[in-house]
C-alpha atoms as a PDB file:
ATOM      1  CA  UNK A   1       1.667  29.132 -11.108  1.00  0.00           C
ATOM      2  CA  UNK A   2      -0.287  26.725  -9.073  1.00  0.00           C
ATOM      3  CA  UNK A   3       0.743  23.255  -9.484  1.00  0.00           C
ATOM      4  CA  UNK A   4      -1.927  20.839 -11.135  1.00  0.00           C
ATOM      5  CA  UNK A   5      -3.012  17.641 -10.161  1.00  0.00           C
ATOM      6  CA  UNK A   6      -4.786  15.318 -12.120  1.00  0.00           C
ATOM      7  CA  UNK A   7      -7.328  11.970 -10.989  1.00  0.00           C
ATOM      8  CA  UNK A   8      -6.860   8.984 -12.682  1.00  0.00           C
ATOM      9  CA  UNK A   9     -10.297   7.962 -14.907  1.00  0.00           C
ATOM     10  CA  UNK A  10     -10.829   4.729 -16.797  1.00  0.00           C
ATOM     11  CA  UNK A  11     -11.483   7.441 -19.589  1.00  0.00           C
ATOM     12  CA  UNK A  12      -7.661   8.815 -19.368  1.00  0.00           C
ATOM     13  CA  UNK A  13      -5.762   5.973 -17.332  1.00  0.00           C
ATOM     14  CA  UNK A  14      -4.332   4.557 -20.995  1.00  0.00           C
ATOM     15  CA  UNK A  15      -2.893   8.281 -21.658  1.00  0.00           C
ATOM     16  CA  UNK A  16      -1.620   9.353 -18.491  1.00  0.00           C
ATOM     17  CA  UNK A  17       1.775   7.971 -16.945  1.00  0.00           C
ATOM     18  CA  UNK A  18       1.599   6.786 -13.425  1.00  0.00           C
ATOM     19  CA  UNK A  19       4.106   8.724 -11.204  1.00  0.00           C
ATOM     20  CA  UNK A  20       4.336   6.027  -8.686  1.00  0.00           C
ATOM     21  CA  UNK A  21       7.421   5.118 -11.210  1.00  0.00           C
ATOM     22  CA  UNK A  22       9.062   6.878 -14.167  1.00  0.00           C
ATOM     23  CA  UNK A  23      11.216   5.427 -16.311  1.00  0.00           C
ATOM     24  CA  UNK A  24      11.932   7.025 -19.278  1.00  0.00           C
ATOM     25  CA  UNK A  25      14.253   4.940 -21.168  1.00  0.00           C
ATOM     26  CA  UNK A  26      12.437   2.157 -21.689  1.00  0.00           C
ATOM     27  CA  UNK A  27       9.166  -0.083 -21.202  1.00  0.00           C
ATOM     28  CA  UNK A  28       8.627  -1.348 -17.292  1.00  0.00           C
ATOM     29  CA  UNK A  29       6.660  -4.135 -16.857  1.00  0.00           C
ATOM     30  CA  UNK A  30       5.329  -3.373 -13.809  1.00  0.00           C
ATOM     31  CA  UNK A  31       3.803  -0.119 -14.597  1.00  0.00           C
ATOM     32  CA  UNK A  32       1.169  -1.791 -17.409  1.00  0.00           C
ATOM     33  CA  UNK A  33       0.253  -4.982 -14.758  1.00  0.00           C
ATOM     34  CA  UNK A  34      -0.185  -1.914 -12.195  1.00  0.00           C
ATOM     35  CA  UNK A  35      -2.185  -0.057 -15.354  1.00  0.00           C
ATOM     36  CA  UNK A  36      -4.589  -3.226 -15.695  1.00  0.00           C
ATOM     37  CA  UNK A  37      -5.316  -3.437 -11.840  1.00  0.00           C
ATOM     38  CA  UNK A  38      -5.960  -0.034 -11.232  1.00  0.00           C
ATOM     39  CA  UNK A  39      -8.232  -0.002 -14.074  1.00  0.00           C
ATOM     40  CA  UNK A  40     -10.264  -2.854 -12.213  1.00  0.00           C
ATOM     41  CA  UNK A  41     -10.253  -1.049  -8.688  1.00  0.00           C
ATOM     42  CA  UNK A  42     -11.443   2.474 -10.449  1.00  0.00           C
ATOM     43  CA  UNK A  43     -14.757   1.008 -11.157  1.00  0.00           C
ATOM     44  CA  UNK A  44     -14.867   0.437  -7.253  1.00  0.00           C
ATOM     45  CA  UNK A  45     -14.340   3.709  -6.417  1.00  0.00           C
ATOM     46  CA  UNK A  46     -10.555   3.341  -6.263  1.00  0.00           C
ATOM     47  CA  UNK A  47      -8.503   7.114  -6.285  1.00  0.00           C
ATOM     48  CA  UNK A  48      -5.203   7.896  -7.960  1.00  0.00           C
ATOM     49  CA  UNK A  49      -4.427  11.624  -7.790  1.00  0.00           C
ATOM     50  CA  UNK A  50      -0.904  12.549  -9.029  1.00  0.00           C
ATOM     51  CA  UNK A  51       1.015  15.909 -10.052  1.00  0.00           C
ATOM     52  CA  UNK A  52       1.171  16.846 -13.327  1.00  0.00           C
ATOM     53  CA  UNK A  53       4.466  16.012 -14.000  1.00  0.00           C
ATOM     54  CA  UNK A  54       6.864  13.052 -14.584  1.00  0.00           C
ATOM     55  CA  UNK A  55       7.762  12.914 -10.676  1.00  0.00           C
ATOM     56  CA  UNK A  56       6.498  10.669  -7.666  1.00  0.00           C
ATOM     57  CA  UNK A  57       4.147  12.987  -6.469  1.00  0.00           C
ATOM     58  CA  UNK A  58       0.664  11.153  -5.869  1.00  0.00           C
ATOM     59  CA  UNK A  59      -1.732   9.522  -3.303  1.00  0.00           C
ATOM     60  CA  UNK A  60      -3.875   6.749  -3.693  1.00  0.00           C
ATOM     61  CA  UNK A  61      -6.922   5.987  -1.767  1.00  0.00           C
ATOM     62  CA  UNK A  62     -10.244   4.075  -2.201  1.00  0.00           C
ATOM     63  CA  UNK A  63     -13.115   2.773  -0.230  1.00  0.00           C
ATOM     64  CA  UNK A  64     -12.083   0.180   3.033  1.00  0.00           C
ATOM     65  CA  UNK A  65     -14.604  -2.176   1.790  1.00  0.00           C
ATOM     66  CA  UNK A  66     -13.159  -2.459  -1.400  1.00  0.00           C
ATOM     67  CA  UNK A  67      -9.715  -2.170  -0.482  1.00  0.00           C
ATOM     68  CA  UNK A  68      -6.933  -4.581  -0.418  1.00  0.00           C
ATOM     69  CA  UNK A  69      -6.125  -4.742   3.291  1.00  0.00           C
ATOM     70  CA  UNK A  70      -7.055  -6.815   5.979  1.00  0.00           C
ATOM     71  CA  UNK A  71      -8.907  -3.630   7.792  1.00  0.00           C
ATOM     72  CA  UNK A  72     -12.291  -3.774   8.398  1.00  0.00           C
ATOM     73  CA  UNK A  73     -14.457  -0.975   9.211  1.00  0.00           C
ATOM     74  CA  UNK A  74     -17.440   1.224   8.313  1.00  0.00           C
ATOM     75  CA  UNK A  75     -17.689   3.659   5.589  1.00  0.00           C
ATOM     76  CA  UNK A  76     -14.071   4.918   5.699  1.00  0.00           C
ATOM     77  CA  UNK A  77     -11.368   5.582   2.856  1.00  0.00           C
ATOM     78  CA  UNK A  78      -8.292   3.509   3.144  1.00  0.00           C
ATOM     79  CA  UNK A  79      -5.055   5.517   2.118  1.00  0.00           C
ATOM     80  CA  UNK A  80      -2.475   2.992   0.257  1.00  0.00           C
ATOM     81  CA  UNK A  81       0.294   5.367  -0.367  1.00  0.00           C
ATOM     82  CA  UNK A  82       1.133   9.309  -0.390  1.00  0.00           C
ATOM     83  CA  UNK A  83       4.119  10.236  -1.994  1.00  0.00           C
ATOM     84  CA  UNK A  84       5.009  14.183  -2.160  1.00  0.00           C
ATOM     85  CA  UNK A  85       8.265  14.003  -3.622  1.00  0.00           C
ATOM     86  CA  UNK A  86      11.368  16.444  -1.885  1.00  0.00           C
ATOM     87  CA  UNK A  87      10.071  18.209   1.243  1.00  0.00           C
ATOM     88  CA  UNK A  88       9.160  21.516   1.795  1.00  0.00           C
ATOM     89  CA  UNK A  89       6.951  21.703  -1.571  1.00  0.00           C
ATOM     90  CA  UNK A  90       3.779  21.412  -0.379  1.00  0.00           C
ATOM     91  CA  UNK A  91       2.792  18.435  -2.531  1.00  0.00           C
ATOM     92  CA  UNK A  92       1.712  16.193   0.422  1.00  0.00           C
ATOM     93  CA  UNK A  93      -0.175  19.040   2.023  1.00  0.00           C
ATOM     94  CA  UNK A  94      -2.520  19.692  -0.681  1.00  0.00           C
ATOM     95  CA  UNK A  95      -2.843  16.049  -1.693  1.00  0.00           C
ATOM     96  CA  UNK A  96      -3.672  15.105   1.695  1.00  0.00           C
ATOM     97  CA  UNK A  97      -6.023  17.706   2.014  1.00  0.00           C
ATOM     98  CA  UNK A  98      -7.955  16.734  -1.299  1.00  0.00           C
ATOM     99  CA  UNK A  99      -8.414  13.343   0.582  1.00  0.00           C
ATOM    100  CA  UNK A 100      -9.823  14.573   3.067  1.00  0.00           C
ATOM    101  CA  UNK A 101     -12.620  16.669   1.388  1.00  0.00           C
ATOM    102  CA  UNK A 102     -12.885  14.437  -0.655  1.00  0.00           C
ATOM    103  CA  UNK A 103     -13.882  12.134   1.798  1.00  0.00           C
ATOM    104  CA  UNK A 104     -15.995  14.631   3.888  1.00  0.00           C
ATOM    105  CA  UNK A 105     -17.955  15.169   0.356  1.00  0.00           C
ATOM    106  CA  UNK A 106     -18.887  11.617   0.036  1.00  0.00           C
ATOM    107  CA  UNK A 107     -20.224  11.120   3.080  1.00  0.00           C
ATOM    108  CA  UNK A 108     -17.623   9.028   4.788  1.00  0.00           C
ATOM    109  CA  UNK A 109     -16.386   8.426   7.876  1.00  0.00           C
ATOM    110  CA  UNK A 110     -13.218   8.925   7.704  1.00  0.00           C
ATOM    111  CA  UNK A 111      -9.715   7.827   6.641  1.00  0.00           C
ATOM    112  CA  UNK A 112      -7.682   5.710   7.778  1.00  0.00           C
ATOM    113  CA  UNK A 113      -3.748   4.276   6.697  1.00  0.00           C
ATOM    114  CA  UNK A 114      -1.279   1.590   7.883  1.00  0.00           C
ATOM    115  CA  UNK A 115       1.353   2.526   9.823  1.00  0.00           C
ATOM    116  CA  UNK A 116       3.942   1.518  12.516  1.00  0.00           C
ATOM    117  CA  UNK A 117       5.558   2.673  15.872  1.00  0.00           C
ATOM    118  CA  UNK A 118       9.006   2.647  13.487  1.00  0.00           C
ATOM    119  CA  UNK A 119       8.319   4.218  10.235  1.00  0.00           C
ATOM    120  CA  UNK A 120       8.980   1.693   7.379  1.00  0.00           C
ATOM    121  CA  UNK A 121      10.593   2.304   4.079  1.00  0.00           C
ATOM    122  CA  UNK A 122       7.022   1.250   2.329  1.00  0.00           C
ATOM    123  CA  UNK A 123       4.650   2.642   3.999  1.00  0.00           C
ATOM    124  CA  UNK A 124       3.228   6.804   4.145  1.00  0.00           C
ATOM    125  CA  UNK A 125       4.997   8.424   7.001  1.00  0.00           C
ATOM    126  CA  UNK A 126       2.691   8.173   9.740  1.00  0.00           C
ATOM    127  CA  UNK A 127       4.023  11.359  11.234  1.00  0.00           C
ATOM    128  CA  UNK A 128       2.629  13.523   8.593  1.00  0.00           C
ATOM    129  CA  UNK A 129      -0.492  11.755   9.029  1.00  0.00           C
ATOM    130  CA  UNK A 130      -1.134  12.568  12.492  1.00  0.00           C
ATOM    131  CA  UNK A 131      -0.510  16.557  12.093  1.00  0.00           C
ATOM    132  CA  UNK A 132      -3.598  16.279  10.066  1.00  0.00           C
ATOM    133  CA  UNK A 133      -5.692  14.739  13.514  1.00  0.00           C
ATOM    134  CA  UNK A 134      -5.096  11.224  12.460  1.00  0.00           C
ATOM    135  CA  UNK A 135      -4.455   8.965  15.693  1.00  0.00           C
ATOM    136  CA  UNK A 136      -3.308   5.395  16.715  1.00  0.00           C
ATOM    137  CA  UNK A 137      -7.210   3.132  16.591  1.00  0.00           C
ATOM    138  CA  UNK A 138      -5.577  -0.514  16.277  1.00  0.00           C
ATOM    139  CA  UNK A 139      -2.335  -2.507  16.650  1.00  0.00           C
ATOM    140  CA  UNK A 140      -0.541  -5.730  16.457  1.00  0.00           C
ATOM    141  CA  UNK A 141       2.141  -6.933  18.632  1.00  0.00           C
ATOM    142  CA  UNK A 142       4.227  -6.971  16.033  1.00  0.00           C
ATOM    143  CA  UNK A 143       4.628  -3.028  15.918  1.00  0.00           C
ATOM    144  CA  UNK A 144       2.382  -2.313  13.550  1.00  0.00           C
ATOM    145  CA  UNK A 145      -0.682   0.353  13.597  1.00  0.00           C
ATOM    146  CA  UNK A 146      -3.830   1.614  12.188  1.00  0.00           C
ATOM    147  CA  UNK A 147      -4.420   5.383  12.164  1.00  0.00           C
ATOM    148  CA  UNK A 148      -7.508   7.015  11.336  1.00  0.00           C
ATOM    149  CA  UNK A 149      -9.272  10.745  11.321  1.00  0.00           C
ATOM    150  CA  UNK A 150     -12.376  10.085  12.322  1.00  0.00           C
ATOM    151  CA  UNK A 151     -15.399  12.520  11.407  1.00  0.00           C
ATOM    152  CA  UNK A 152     -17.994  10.878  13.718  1.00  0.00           C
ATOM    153  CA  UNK A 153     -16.511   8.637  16.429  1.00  0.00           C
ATOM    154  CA  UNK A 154     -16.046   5.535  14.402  1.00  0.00           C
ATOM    155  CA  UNK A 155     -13.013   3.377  14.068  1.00  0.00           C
ATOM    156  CA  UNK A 156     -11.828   1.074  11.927  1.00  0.00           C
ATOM    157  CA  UNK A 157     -10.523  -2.469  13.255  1.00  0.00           C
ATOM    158  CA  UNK A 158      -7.760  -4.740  11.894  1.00  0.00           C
ATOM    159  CA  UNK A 159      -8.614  -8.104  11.452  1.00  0.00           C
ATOM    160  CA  UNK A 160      -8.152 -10.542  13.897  1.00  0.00           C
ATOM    161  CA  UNK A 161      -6.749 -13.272  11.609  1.00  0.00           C
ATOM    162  CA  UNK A 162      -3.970 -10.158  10.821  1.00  0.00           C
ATOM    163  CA  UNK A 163      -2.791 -10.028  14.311  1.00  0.00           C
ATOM    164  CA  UNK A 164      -2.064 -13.479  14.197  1.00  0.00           C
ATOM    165  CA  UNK A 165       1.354 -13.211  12.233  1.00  0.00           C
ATOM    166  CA  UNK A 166       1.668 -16.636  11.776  1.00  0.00           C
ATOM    167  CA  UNK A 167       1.636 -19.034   9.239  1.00  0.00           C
ATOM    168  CA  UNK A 168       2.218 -23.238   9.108  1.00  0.00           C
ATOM    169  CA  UNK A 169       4.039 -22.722   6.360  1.00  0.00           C
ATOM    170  CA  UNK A 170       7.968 -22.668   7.394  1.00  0.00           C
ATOM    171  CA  UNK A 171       9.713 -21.481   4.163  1.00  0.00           C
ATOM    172  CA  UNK A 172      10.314 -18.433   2.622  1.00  0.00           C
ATOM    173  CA  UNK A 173       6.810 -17.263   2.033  1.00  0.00           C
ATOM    174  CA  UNK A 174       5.748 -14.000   0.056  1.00  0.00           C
ATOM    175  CA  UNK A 175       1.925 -12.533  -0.168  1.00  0.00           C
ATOM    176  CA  UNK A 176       1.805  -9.829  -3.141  1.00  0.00           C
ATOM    177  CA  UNK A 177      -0.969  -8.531  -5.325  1.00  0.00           C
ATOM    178  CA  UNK A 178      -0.037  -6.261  -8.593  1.00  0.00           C
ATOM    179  CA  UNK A 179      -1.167  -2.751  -6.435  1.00  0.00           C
ATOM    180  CA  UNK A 180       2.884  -2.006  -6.954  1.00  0.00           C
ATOM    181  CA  UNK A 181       4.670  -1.551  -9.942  1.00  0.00           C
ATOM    182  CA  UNK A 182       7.489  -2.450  -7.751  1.00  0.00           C
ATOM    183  CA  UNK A 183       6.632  -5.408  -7.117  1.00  0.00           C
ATOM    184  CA  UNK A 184       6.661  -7.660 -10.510  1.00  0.00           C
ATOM    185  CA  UNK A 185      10.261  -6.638 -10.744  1.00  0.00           C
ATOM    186  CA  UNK A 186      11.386  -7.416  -6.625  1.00  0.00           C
ATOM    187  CA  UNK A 187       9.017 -11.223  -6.981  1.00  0.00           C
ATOM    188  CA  UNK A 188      11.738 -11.655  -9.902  1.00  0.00           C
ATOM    189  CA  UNK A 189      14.920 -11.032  -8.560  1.00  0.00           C
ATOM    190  CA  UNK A 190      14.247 -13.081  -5.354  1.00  0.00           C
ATOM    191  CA  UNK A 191      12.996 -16.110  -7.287  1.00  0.00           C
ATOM    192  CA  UNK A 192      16.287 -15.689  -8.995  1.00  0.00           C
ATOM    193  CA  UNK A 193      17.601 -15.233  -5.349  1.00  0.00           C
ATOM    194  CA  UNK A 194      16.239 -18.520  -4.086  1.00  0.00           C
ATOM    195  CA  UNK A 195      16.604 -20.558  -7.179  1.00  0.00           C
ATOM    196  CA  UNK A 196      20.308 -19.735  -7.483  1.00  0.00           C
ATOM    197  CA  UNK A 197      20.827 -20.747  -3.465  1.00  0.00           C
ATOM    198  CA  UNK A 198      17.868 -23.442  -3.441  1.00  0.00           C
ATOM    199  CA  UNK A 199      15.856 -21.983  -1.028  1.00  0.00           C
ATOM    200  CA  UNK A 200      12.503 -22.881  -0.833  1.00  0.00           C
ATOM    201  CA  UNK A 201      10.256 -20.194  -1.554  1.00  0.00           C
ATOM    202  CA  UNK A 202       6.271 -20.165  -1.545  1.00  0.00           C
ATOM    203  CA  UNK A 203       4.441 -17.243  -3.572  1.00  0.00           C
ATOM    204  CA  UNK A 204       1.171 -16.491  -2.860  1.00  0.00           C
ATOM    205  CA  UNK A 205      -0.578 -13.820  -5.486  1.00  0.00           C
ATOM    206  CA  UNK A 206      -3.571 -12.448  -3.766  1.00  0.00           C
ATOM    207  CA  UNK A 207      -6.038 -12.060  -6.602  1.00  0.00           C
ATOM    208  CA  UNK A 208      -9.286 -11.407  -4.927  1.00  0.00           C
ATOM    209  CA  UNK A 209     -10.817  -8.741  -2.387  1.00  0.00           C
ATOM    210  CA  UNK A 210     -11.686 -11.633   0.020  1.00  0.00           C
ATOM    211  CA  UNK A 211      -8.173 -13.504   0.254  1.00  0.00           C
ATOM    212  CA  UNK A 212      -6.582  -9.800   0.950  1.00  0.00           C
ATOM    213  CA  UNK A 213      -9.253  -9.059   3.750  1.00  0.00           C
ATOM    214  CA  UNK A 214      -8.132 -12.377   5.499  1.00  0.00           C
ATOM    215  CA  UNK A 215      -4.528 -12.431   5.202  1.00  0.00           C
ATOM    216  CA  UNK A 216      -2.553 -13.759   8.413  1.00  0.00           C
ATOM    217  CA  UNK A 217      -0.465 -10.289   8.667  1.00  0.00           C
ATOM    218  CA  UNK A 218      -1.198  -6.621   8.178  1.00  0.00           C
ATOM    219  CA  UNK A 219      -0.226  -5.719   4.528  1.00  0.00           C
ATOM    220  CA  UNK A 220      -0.411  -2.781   1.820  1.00  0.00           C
ATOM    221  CA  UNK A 221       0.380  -5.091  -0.798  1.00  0.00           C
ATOM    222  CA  UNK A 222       3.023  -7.099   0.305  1.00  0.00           C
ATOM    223  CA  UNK A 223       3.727  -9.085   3.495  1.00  0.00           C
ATOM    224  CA  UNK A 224       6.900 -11.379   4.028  1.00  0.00           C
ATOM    225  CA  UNK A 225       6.571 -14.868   6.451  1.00  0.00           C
ATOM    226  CA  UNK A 226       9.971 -16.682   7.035  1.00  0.00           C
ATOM    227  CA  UNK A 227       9.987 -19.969   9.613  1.00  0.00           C
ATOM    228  CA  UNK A 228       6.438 -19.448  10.040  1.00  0.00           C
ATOM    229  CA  UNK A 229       6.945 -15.654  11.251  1.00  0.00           C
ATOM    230  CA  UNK A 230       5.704 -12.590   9.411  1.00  0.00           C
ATOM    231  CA  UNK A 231       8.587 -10.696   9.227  1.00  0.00           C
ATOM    232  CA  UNK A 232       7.823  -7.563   6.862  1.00  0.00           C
ATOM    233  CA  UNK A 233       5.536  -5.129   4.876  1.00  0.00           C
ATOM    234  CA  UNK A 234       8.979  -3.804   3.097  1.00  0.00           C
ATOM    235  CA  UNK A 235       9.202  -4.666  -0.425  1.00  0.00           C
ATOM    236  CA  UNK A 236      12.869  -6.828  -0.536  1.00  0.00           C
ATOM    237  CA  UNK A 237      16.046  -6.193  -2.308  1.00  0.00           C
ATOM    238  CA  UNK A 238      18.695  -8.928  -1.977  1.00  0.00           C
ATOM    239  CA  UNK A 239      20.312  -7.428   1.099  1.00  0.00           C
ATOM    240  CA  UNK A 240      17.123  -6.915   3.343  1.00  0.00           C
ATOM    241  CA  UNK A 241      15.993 -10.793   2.090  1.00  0.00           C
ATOM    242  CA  UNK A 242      19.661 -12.096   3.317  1.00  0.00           C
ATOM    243  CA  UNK A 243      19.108 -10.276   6.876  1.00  0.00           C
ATOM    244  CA  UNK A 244      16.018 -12.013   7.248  1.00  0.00           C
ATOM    245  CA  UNK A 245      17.232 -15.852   5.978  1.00  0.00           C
ATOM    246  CA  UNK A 246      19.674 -15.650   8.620  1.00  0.00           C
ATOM    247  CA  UNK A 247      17.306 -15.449  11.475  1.00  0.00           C
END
């Protein structure tokens, strides 16, 4: 039996789970704040394609001029995340591919996703990405890069405020939006973190198109600054946020 996928619509997005997190035995908070953005960024042209199943099988896409990235370019569709669950099923393949056409249909560009010269833990796996034709267009000196499949020459650019990586700011300092259903739950446990070990800690929810577009850092929908350095896209447990307080 083939498997079936099914898009997101603000017709069945109160019905259907999102796969980007299952938990059965009991209400998550992050999956209804991650319900009420998505339904916002649908009506933008914002893509969420998942397998029909309770699994992390999905990608998520949607127009660079409406996406939540400092990434600036013409008529291209930004990919946020592709998750295909174990290897070897052929999830990511055909999920990729439906991208694609999809993008070809519209008109577009091209596509184009954040990646780095190390894979990170958060981001798609850049990898995969390029055995499709997608190649390095932009970088920062921090490591990280812009890929892209370009249909007609074009490239998309990240900002130039992004490949700053610096902020004034010298404590602990956290730029988030609700894109994650990860992240209401990580934002909690490190101003636990901090308030338990009085460390000063700045949070900065990015609620609007225009503050994500000109973010200081790269970011998918998190970026980390500590002593005025960005330091990561990775979302934090308590471990990876004691690593980087002792720099």
């Amino acid at each position: 039996m083939d498997a079936e996928f099914i898009t997101i619509t603000s017709e069945n997005i109160d019905s259907e789970h999102l796969s980007c997190i299952i938990r059965s035995k009991k209400p998550y908070p992050g999956i209804e704040l991650k319900r009420k953005w998505l339904s916002e960024r649908i009506k933008e042209g914002h893509v969420f394609r998942k397998l029909n199943v309770k699994a992390p099988v999905f990608i998520e896409y949607a127009p660079l001029e409406t996406a939540w990235v400092p990434i600036t370019g013409d008529n291209f569709h930004y990919i946020y995340c592709l998750w295909s669950g174990q290897k070897g099923n052929g999830y990511g393949k055909k999920l990729m591919e439906y991208c694609i056409e999809d993008t070809k249909e519209k008109g577009k560009s091209g596509v184009c996703m954040l990646g780095s010269k190390k894979q990170k833990a958060w981001l798609s796996n850049q990898d995969f990405a390029k055995r499709f034709g997608f190649e390095v267009v932009d970088s920062t000196d921090g490591g990280y890069e812009l890929l892209a499949l370009s249909f007609d020459g074009t490239t998309p650019k990240i900002t130039e405020s992004a490949k700053k990586e610096v902020i004034e700011n010298e404590e602990l300092t956290i730029y988030y939006d609700m894109q994650c259903p990860f992240i209401n739950e990580r934002i909690e446990l490190i101003e636990q973190y901090c308030n338990l070990n009085k460390i000063p800690l700045s949070l900065r929810l990015l609620d609007t198109l225009q503050k994500a577009k000109e973010l200081p850092c790269v970011f998918n929908n998190w970026a980390v600054f500590y002593k005025g350095k960005f330091e990561t896209v990775n979302l934090l447990d308590v471990s990876s946020l004691m690593r980087i307080l002792k720099k």
